[in-house]
Protein backbone atom coordinates (compact mmCIF):
# COMPACT_ATOMS: atom_id res chain seq x y z
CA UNK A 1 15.81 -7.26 33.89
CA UNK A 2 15.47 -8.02 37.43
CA UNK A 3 17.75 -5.56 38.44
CA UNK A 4 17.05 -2.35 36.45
CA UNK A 5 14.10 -3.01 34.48
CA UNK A 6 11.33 -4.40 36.95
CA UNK A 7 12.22 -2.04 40.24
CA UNK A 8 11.48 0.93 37.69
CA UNK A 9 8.62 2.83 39.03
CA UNK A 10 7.42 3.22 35.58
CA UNK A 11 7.35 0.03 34.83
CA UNK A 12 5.99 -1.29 38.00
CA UNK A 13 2.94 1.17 37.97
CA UNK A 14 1.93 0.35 34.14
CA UNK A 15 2.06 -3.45 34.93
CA UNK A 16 0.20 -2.76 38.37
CA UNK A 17 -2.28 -0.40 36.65
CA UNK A 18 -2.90 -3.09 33.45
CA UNK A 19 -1.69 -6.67 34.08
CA UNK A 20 -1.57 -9.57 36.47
CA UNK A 21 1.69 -10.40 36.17
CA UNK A 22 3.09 -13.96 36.88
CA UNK A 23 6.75 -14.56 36.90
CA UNK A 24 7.80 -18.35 36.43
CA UNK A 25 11.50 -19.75 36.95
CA UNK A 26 12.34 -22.36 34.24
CA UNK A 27 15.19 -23.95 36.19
CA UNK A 28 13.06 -24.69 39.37
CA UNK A 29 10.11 -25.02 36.51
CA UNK A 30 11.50 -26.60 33.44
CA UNK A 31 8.47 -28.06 32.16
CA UNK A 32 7.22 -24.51 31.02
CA UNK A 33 9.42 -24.08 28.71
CA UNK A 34 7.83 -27.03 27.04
CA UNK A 35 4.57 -25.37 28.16
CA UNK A 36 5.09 -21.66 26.46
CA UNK A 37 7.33 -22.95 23.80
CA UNK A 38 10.77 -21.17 24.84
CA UNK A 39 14.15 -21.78 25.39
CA UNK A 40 15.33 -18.17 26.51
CA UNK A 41 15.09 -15.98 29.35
CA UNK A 42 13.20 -13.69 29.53
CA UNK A 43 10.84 -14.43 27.77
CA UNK A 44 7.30 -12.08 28.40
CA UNK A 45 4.16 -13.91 27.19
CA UNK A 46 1.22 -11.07 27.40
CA UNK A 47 -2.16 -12.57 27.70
CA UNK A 48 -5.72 -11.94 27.35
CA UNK A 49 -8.02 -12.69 30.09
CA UNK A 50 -8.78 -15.93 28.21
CA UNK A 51 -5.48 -16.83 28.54
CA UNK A 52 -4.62 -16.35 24.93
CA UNK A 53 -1.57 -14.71 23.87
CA UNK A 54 -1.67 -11.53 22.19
CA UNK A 55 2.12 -11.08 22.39
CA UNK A 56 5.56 -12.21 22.87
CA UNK A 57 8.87 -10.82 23.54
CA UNK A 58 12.28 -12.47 23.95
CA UNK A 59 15.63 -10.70 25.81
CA UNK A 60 16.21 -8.01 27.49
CA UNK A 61 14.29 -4.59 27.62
CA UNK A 62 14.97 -1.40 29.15
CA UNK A 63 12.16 0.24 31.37
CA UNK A 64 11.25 2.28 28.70
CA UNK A 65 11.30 -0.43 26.04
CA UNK A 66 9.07 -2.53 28.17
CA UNK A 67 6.78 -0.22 28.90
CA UNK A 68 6.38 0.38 24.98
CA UNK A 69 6.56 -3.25 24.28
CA UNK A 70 3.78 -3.86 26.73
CA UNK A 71 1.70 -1.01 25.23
CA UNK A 72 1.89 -2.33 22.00
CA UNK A 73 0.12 -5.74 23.32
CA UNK A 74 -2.26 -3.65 24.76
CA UNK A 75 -3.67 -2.75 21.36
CA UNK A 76 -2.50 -6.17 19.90
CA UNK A 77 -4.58 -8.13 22.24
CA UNK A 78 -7.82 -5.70 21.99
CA UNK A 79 -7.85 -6.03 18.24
CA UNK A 80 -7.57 -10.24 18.73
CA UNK A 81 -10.42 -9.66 20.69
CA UNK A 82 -12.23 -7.51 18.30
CA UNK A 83 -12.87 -4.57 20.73
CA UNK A 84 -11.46 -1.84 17.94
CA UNK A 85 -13.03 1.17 19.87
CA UNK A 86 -10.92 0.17 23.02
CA UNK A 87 -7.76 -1.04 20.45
CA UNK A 88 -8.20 2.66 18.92
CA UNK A 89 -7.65 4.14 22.50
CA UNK A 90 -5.02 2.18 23.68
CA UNK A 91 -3.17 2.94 20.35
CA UNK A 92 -2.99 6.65 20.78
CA UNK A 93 -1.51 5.69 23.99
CA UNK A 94 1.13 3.53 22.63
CA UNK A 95 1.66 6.03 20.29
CA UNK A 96 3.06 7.97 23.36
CA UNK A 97 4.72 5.34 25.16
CA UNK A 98 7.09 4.61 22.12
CA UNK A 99 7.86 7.54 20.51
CA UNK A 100 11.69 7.44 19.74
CA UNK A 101 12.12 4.00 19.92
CA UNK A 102 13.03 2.85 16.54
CA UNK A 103 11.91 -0.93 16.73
CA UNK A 104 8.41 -0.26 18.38
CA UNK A 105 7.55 3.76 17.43
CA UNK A 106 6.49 2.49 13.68
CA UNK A 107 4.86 -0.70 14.55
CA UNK A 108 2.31 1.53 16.88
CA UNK A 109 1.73 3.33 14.29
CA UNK A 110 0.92 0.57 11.80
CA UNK A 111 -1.46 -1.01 14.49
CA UNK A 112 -3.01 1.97 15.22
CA UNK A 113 -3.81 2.67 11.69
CA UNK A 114 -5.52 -0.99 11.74
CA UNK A 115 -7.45 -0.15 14.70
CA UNK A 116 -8.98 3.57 13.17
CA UNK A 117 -9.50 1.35 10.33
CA UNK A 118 -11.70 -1.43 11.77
CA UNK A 119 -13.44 0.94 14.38
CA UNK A 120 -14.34 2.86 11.21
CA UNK A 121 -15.00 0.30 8.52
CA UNK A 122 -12.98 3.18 6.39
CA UNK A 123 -10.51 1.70 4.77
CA UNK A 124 -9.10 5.42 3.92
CA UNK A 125 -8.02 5.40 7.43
CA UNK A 126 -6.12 2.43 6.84
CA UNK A 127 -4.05 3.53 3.75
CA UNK A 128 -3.69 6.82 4.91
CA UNK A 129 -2.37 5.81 8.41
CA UNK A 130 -0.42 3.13 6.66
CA UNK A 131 1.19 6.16 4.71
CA UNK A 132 2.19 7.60 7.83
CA UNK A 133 4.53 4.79 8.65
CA UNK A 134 6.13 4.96 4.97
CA UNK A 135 7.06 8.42 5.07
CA UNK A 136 8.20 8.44 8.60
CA UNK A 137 9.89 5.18 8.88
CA UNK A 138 10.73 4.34 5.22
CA UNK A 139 13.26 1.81 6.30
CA UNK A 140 11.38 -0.42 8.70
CA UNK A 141 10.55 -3.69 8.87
CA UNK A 142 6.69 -1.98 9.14
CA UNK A 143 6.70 0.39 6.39
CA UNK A 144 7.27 -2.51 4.53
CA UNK A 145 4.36 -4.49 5.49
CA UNK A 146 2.48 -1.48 5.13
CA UNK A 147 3.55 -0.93 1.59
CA UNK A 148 0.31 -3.04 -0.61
């Protein structure tokens, strides 16, 4: 990732623009791996200001797919910290930032029909949002969750 993904100019003006980031070397630094509970590079730990973790990824990402990934805690870590107006928001926006990508393009969508939902109270919003993601992305790992 050091090579392609992190020089993109995409990537480095959503982390500048949203995150402190902090990049730690486990072979000069072994003991976080202990620490952060991993035993593979890279691993990307995405934190709240609190310091608690609203999301993990493991391996390698694209620009793009890091970017989306990175959206995605966006929303993850504003519904941990019960700010659903701002979750709401930053889901439309990740809605965006992953369209086309298979893995992450229906888990926005699940998340951001959680966030309408608990900004609202409606719990319409949720099903029907939640029916989005089964008719779009029948097969996925998120339609499936969504399926109650």
């Amino acid at each position: 990732m050091g090579a392609v993904t992190y020089p993109n100019a995409s990537v480095i003006d959503y982390i500048g623009a949203h995150f402190i980031p902090v990049k730690l070397n486990v072979v000069d630094r072994p003991e976080v791996k202990t620490y952060f509970y991993t035993d593979w590079t890279p691993t990307i730990i995405v934190q709240n200001e609190a310091g608690r973790a609203g999301r993990r990824s493991e391996g390698y990402l694209g620009p793009r797919e890091l970017v989306a990934e990175l959206s995605i805690a966006r929303v993850k870590i504003a519904l941990n910290d019960r700010d659903y107006a701002k979750a709401l928001g930053l889901a439309d926006e990740s809605l965006e930032l992953t369209k086309g990508d298979g893995l992450r393009e229906p888990e926005a969508y699940y998340w951001r029909a959680v966030a309408d939902y608990r900004a609202s109270g409606d719990g319409k919003k949720l099903s029907d949002g939640w029916d989005v993601v089964i008719a779009k992305f029948p097969q996925s790992d998120w339609a499936k969750r969504a399926d109650i």
